[in-house]
Protein backbone atom coordinates (compact mmCIF):
# COMPACT_ATOMS: atom_id res chain seq x y z
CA UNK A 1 -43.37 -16.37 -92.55
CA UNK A 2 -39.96 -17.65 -91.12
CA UNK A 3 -39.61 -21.24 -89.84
CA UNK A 4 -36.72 -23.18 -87.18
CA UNK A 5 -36.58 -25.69 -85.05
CA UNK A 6 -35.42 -24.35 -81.84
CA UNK A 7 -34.89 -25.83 -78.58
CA UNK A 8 -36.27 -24.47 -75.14
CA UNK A 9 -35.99 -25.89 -71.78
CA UNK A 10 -34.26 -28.77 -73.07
CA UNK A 11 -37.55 -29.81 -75.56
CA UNK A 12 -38.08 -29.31 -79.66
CA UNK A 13 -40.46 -26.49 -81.04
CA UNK A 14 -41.31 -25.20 -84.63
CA UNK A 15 -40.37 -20.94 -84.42
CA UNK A 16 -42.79 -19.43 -86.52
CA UNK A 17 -42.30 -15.86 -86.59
CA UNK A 18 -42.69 -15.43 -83.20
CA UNK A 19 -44.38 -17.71 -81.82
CA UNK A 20 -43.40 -21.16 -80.63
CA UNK A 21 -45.60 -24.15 -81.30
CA UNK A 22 -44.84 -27.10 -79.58
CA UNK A 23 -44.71 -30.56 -81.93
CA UNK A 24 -48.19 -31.60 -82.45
CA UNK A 25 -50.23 -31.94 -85.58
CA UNK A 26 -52.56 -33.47 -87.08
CA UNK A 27 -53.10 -34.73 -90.44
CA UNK A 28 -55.24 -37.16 -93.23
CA UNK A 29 -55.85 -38.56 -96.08
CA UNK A 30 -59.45 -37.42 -95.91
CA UNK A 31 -59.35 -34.28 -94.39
CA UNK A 32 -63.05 -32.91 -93.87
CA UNK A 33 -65.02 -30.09 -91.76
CA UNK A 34 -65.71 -32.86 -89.26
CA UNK A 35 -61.99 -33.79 -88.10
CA UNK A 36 -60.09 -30.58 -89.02
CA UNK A 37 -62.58 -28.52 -87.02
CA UNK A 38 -62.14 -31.17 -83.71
CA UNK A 39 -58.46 -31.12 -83.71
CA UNK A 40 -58.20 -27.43 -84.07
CA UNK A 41 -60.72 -27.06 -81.25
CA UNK A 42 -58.62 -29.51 -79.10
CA UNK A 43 -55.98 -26.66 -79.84
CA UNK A 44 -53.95 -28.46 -82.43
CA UNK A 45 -52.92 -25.28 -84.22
CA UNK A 46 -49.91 -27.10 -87.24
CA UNK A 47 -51.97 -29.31 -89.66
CA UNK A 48 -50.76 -31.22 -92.85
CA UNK A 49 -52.40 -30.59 -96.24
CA UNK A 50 -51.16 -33.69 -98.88
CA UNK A 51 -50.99 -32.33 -102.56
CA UNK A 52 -51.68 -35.02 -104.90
CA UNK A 53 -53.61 -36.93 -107.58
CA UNK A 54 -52.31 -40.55 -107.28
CA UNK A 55 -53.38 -43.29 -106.27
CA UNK A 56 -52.14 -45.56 -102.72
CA UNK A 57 -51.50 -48.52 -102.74
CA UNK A 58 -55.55 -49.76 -101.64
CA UNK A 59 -56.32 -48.45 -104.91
CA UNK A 60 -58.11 -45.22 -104.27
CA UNK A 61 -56.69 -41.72 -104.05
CA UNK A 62 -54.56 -40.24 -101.48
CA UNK A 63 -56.51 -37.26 -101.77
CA UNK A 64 -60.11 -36.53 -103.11
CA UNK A 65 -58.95 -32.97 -104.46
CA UNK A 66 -57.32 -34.12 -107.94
CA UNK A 67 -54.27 -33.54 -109.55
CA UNK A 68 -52.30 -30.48 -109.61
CA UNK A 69 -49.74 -31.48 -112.15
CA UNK A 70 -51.30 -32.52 -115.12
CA UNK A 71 -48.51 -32.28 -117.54
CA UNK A 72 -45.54 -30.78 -119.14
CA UNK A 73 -45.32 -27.44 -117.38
CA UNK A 74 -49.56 -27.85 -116.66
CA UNK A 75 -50.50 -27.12 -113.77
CA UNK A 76 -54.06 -26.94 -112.10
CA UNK A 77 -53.98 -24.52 -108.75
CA UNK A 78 -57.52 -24.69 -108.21
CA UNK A 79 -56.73 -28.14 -106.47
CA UNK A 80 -54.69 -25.87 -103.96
CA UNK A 81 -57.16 -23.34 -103.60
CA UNK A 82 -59.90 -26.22 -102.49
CA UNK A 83 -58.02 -27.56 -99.89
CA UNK A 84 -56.34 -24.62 -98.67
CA UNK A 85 -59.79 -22.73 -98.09
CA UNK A 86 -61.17 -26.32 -96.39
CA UNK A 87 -58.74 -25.75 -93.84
CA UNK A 88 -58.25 -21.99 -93.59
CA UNK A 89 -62.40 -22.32 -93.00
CA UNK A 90 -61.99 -24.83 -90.10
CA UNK A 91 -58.61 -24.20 -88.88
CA UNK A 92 -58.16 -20.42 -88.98
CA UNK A 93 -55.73 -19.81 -86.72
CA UNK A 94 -53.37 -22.63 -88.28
CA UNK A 95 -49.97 -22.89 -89.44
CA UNK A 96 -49.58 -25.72 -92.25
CA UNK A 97 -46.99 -28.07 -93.23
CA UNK A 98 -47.38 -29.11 -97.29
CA UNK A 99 -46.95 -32.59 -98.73
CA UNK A 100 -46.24 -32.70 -102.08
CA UNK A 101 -45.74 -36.00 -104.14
CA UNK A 102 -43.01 -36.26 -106.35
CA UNK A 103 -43.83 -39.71 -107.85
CA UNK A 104 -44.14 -40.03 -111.80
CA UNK A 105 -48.06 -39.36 -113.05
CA UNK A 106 -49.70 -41.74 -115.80
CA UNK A 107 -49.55 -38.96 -118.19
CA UNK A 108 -45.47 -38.86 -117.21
CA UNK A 109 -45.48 -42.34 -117.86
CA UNK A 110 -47.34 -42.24 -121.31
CA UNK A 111 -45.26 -39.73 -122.73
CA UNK A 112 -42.04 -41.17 -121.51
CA UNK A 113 -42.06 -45.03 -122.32
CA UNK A 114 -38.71 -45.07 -120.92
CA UNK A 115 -39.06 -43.86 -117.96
CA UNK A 116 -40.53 -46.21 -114.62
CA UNK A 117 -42.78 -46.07 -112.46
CA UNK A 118 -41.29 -44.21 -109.20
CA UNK A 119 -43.98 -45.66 -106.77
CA UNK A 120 -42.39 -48.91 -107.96
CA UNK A 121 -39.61 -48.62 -108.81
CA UNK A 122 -37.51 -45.65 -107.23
CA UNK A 123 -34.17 -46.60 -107.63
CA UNK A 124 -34.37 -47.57 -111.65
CA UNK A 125 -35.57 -43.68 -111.91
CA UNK A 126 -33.50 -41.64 -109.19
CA UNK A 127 -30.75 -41.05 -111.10
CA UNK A 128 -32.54 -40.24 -114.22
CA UNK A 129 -31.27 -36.17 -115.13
CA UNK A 130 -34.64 -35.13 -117.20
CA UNK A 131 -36.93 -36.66 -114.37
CA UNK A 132 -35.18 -34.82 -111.93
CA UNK A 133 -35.85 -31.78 -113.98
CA UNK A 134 -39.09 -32.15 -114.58
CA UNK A 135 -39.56 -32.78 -110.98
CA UNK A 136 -37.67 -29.56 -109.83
CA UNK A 137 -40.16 -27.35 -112.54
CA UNK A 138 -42.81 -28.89 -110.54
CA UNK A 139 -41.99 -28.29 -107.38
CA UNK A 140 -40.73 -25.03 -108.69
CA UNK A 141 -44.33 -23.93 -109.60
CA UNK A 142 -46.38 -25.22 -107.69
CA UNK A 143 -44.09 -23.76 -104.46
CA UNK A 144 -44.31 -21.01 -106.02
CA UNK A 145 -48.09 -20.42 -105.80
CA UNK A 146 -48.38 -21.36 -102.52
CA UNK A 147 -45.98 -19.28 -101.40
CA UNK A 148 -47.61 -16.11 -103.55
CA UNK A 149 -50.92 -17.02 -102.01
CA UNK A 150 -50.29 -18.85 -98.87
CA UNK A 151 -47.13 -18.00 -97.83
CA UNK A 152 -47.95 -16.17 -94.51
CA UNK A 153 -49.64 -19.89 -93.38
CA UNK A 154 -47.31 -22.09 -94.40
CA UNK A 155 -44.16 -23.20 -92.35
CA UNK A 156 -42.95 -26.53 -94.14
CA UNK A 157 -43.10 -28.46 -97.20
CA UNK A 158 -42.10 -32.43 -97.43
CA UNK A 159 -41.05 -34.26 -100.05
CA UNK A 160 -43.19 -37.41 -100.65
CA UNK A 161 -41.89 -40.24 -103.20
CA UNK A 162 -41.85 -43.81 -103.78
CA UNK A 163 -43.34 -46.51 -102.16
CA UNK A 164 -46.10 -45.50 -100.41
CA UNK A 165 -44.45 -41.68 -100.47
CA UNK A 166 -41.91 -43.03 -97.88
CA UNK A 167 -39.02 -42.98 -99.85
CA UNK A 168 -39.64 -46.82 -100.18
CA UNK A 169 -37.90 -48.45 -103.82
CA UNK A 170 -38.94 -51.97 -105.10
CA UNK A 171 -40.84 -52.46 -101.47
CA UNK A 172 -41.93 -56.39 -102.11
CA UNK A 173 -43.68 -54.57 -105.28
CA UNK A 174 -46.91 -54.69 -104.13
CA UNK A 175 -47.15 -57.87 -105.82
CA UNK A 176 -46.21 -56.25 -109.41
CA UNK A 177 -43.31 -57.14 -111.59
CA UNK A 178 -42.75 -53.38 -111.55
CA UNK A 179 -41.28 -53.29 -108.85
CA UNK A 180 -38.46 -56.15 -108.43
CA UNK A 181 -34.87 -55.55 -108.39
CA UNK A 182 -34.44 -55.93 -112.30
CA UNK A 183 -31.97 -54.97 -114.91
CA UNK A 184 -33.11 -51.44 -116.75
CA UNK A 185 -31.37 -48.95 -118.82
CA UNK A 186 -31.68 -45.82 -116.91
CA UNK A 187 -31.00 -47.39 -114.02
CA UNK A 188 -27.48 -49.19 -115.41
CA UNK A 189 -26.80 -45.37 -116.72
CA UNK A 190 -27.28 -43.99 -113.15
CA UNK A 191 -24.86 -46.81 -111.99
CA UNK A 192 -21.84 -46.06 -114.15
CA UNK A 193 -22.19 -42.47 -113.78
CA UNK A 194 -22.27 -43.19 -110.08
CA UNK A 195 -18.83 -45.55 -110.63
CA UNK A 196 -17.39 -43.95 -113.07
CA UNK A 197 -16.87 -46.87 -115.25
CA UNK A 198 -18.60 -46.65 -118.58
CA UNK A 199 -18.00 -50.40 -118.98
CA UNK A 200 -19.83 -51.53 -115.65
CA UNK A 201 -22.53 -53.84 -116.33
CA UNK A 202 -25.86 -54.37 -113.23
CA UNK A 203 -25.20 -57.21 -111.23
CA UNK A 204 -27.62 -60.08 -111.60
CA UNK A 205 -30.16 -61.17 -108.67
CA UNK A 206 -27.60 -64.39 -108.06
CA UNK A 207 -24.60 -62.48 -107.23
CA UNK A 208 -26.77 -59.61 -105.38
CA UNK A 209 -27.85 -62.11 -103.19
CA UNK A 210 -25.12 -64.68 -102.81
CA UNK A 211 -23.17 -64.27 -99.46
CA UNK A 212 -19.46 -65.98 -99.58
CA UNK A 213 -18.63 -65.42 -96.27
CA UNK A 214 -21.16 -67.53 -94.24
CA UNK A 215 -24.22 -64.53 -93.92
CA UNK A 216 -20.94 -62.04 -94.73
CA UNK A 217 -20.26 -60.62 -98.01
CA UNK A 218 -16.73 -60.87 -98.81
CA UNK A 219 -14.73 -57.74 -100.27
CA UNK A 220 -13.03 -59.32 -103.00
CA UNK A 221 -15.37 -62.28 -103.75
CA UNK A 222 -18.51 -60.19 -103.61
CA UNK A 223 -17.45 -56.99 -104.71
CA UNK A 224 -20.14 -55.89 -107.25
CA UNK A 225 -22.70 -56.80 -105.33
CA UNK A 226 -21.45 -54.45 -102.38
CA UNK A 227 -21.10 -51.68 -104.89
CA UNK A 228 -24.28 -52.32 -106.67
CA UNK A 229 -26.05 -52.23 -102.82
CA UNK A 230 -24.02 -49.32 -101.99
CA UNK A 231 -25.06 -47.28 -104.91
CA UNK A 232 -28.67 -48.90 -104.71
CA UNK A 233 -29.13 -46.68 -101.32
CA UNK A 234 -26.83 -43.63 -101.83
CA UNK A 235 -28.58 -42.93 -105.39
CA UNK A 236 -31.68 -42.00 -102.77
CA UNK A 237 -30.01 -40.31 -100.88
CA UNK A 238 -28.61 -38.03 -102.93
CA UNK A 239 -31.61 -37.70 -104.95
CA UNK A 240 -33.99 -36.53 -101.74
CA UNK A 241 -30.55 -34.28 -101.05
CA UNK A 242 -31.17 -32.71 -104.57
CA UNK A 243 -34.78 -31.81 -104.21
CA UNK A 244 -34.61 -30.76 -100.33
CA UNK A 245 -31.55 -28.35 -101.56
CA UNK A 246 -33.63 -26.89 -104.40
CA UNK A 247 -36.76 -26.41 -102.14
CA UNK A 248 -35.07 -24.46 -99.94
CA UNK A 249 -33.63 -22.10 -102.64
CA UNK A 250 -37.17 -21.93 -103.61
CA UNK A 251 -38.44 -20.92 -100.00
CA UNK A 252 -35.38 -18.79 -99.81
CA UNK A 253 -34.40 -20.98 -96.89
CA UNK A 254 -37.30 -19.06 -94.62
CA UNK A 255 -39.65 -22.58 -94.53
CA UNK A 256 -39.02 -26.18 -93.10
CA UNK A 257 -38.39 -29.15 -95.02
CA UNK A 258 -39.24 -32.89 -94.20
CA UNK A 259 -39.87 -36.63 -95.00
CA UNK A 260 -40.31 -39.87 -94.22
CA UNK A 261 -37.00 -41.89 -94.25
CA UNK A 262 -34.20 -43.73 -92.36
CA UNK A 263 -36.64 -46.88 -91.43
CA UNK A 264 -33.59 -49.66 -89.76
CA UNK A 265 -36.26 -51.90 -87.17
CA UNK A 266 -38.84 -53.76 -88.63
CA UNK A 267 -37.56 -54.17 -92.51
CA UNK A 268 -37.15 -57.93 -91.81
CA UNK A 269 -36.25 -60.19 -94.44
CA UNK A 270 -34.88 -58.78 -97.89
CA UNK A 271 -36.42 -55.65 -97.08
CA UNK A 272 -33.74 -53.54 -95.31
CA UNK A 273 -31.53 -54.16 -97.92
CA UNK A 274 -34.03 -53.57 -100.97
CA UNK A 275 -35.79 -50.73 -99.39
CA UNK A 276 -33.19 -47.97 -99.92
CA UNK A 277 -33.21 -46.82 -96.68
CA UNK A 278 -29.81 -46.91 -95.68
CA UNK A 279 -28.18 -43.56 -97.10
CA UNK A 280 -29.95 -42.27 -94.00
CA UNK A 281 -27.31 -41.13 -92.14
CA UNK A 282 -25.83 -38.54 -95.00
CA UNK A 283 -30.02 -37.18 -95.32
CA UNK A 284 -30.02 -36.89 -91.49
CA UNK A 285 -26.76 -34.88 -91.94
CA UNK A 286 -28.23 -32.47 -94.55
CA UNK A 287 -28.31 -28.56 -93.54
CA UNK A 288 -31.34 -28.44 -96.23
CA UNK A 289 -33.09 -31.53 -94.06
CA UNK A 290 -35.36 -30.03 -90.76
CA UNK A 291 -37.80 -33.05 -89.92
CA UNK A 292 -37.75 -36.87 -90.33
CA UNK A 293 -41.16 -38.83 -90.16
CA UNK A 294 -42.11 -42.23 -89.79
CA UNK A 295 -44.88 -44.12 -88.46
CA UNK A 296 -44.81 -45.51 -84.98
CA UNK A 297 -43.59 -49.74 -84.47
CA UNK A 298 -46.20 -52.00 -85.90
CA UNK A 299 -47.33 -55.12 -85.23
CA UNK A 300 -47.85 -56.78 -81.85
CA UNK A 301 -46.36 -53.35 -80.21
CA UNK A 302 -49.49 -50.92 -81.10
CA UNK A 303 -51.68 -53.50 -79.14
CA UNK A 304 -53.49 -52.63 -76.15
CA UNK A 305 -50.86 -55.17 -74.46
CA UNK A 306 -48.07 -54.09 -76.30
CA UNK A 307 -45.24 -51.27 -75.99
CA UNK A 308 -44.62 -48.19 -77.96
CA UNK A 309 -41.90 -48.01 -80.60
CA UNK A 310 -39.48 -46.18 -83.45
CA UNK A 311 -39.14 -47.66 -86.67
CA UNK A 312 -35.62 -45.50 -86.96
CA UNK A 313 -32.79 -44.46 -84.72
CA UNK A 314 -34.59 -41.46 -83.21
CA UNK A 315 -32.06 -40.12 -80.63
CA UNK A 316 -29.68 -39.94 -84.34
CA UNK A 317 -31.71 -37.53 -85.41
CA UNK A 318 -32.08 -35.23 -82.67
CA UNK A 319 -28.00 -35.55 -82.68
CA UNK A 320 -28.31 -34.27 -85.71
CA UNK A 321 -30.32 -31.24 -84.66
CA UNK A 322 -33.32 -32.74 -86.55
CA UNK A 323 -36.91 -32.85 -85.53
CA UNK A 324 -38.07 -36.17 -85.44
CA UNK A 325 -42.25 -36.10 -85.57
CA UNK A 326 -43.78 -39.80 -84.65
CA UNK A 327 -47.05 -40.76 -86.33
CA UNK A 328 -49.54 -42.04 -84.51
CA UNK A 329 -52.13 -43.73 -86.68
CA UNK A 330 -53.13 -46.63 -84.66
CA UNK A 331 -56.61 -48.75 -85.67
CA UNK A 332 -58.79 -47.15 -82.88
CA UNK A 333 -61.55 -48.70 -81.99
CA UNK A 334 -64.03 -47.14 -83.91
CA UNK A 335 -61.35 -46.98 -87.03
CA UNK A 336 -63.13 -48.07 -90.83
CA UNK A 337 -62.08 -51.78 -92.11
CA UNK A 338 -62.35 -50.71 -95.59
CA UNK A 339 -61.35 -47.72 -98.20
CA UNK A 340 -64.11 -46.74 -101.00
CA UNK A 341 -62.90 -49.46 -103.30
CA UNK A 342 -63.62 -52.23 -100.80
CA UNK A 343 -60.12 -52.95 -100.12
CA UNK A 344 -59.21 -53.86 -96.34
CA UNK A 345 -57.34 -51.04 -94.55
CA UNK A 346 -54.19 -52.11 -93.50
CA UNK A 347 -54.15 -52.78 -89.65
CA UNK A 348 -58.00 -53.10 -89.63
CA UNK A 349 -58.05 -56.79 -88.32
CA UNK A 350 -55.68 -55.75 -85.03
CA UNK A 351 -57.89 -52.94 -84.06
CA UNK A 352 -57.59 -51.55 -80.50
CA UNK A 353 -60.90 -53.42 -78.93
CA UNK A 354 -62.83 -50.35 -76.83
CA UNK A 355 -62.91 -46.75 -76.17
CA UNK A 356 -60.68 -47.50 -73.18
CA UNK A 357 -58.35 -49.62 -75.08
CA UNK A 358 -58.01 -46.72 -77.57
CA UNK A 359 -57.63 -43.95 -75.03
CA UNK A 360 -54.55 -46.01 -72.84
CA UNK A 361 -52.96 -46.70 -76.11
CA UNK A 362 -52.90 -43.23 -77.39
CA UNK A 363 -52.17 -42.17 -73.96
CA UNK A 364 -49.18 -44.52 -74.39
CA UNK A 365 -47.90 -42.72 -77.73
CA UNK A 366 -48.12 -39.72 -76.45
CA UNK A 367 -46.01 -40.24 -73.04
CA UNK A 368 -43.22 -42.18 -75.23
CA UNK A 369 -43.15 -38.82 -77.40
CA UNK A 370 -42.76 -36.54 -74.42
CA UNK A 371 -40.54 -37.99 -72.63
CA UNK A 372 -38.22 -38.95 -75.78
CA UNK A 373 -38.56 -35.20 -76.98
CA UNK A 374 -40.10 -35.42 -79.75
CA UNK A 375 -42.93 -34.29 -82.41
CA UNK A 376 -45.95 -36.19 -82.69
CA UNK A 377 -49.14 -36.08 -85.43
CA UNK A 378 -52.57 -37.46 -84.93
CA UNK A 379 -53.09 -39.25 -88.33
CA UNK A 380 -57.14 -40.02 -89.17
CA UNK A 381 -55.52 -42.01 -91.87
CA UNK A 382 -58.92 -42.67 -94.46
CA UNK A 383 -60.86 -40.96 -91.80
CA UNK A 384 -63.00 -41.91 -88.75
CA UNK A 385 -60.16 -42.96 -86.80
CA UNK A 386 -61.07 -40.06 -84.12
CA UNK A 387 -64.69 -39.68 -84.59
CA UNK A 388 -66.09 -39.53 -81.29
CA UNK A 389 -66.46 -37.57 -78.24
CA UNK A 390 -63.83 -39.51 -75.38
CA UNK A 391 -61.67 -39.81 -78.18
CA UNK A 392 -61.38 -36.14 -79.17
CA UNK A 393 -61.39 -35.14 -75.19
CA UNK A 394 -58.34 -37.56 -75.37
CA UNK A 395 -56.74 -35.39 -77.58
CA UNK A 396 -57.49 -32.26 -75.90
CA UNK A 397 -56.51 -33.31 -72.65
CA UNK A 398 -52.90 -34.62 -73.89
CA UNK A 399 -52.93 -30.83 -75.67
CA UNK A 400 -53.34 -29.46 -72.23
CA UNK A 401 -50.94 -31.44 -70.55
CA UNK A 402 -48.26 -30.74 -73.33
CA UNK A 403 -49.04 -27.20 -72.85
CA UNK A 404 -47.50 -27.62 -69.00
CA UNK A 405 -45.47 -29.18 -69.73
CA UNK A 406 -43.38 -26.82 -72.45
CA UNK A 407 -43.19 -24.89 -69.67
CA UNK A 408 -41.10 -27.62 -67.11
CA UNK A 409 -37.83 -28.22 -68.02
CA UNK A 410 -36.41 -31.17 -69.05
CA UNK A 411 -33.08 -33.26 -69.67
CA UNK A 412 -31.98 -36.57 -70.17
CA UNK A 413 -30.83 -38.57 -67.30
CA UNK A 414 -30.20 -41.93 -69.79
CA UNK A 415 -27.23 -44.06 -68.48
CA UNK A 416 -27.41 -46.51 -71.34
CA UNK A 417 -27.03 -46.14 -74.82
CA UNK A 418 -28.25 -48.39 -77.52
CA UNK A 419 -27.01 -48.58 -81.12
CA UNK A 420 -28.65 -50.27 -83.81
């Protein structure tokens, strides 16, 4: 299989072969017979399978099919196999698009005491040569397989890692010590490698945060702490450049590569700064970088009164001949308040009210995406988000009306331009 992005009649499509699929998907954390057979009959035909063994942040799995990757050159590709023949069961006519989580496992973290936590603590680990390596052996097997056994269904891979696989480094920690802004060895290596000063010592959280300028940092007076902030972000960045260049050498730069990253609305407080973020523009840039996720505007906006919204700059990335793909997993009304473990689901309490409600406000999403020209995925987050009969004919009727409209072209007849 051979994957682009490829532009016709002024709108984004994924080339597969020969065939163009326009941007929709669907995808979950609990993908079952149930949800992957009602999308695909709604004629959703790209789907996302998430490999991976950890844990989110609710305290239950991101996926109930195990761990892959269960230690130093260990790998277990029956986990692969599982999901892979859930899908190809319900979805046979599918093309897929493969998560895989880069993050550091508990046996990783056992055997290297040094080493933190990259769900934590990103940044103090990014830089970190023999993590990267073990890293690239992963993704070099298990790519591998799934190329050898899959290959002729699968059109992407994305890179998942740190906070809450979105890239994310000390994001408010999750209420651990883990994963504050914090003095650590590998990470004070990473930064004088990245200086070039041997003798450079980590700024402390007084001078990282001290502004001398009014809100303004000021070149001379606050010069470490711009450097520390700088390197902070670009350390990211270069590490999600490192793995998205070796993936496609893997793919033999045939198959798609994506992630979530480049999140400037919404990070209020500390968190734009501390989130690591902002290298976004040299990722966006990358030749080795085909699609850039992240989850629609929360908050007040995803409300039956509200307005639909980008967390990033999205016109930037289709400048940068990128395909942007906007997640819609809005609390429908029917959505679950809890995960297995009892914990509340994020967004639960601001749930969309009835059926209608649900229907106009996914109705919403998906007119913002067309018109903007870009990709769009259904996400049943923890499942049951979509569960039910005038939401699924929803679904199918916005597949229909995309299906016109591929076929109408379309340009941009913007007069004002707004920069962020």
């Amino acid at each position: 299989m051979k994957a682009s992005i490829i532009r016709q009649n002024g709108k984004p499509f994924i080339q597969i072969d020969d065939t163009a699929y326009s941007p929709l998907s669907f995808r979950s954390f609990r993908p079952e017979p149930y949800n992957i057979t009602a999308f695909y009959k709604a004629g959703v035909r790209l789907m996302s399978i998430l490999i991976t063994g950890l844990n989110c942040t609710l305290d239950v799995p991101y996926s109930h099919y195990g761990e892959v990757w269960t230690g130093p050159g260990q790998y277990d590709f029956s986990v692969i196999d599982h999901q892979m023949d859930l899908f190809l069961a319900n979805a046979p006519d599918a093309c897929f698009n493969i998560m895989l989580q880069l993050d550091t496992r508990p046996w990783y973290l056992e055997q290297n005491p040094d080493c933190s936590n990259t769900f934590l603590n990103l940044v103090e680990l990014a830089g970190h040569e023999p993590w990267r390596r073990d890293v690239l052996a992963y993704l070099q097997a298990v790519i591998g397989y799934i190329e050898k056994e899959y290959g002729d269904r699968v059109f992407s891979y994305s890179l998942f890692c740190g906070g809450s696989t979105e890239w994310y480094t000390n994001s408010q920690a999750h209420g651990k010590p883990d994963g504050r802004i914090r003095p650590h060895p590998l990470k004070l290596a990473a930064f004088r490698s990245w200086l070039g000063d041997e003798t450079a010592e980590l700024p402390d959280m007084d001078a990282l945060t001290r502004t001398s300028a009014g809100i303004f940092r000021d070149p001379r007076a606050d010069e470490v702490a711009l450097k520390y902030w700088h390197f902070h972000h670009d350390i990211i960045g270069k590490t999600i450049l490192h793995f998205a260049a070796e993936v496609k050498k893997c793919v033999q730069h045939t198959k798609l590569v994506g992630l979530f990253y480049g999140y400037i609305f919404e990070l209020t407080s500390t968190r734009l700064l501390y989130e690591g973020h902002l290298a976004y523009e040299q990722v966006w840039r990358s030749p080795d970088i085909d699609m850039i996720f992240a989850p629609a505007s929360y908050g007040q906006t995803r409300a039956f009164d509200g307005v639909s919204g980008f967390l990033l700059a999205v016109d930037s990335v289709a400048w940068q001949n990128k395909l942007y793909f906007h997640e819609v997993d809005h609390t429908t009304f029917i959505a679950p308040d809890t995960v297995e473990s009892g914990r509340r689901i994020p967004g639960s309490g601001s749930r969309l009210a009835t059926l209608f409600d649900s229907r106009m406000v996914l109705r919403r999403e998906f007119a913002m995406t067309r018109t903007r020209r870009v990709g769009m995925w259904w996400f049943d987050f923890f499942g049951g988000y979509y569960n039910h009969p005038g939401l699924m004919q929803e679904v199918d009727g916005m597949a229909r009306i995309d299906q016109k409209l591929s076929r109408i072209p379309m340009r941009s007849v913007s007069e004002i331009a707004v920069f962020a």
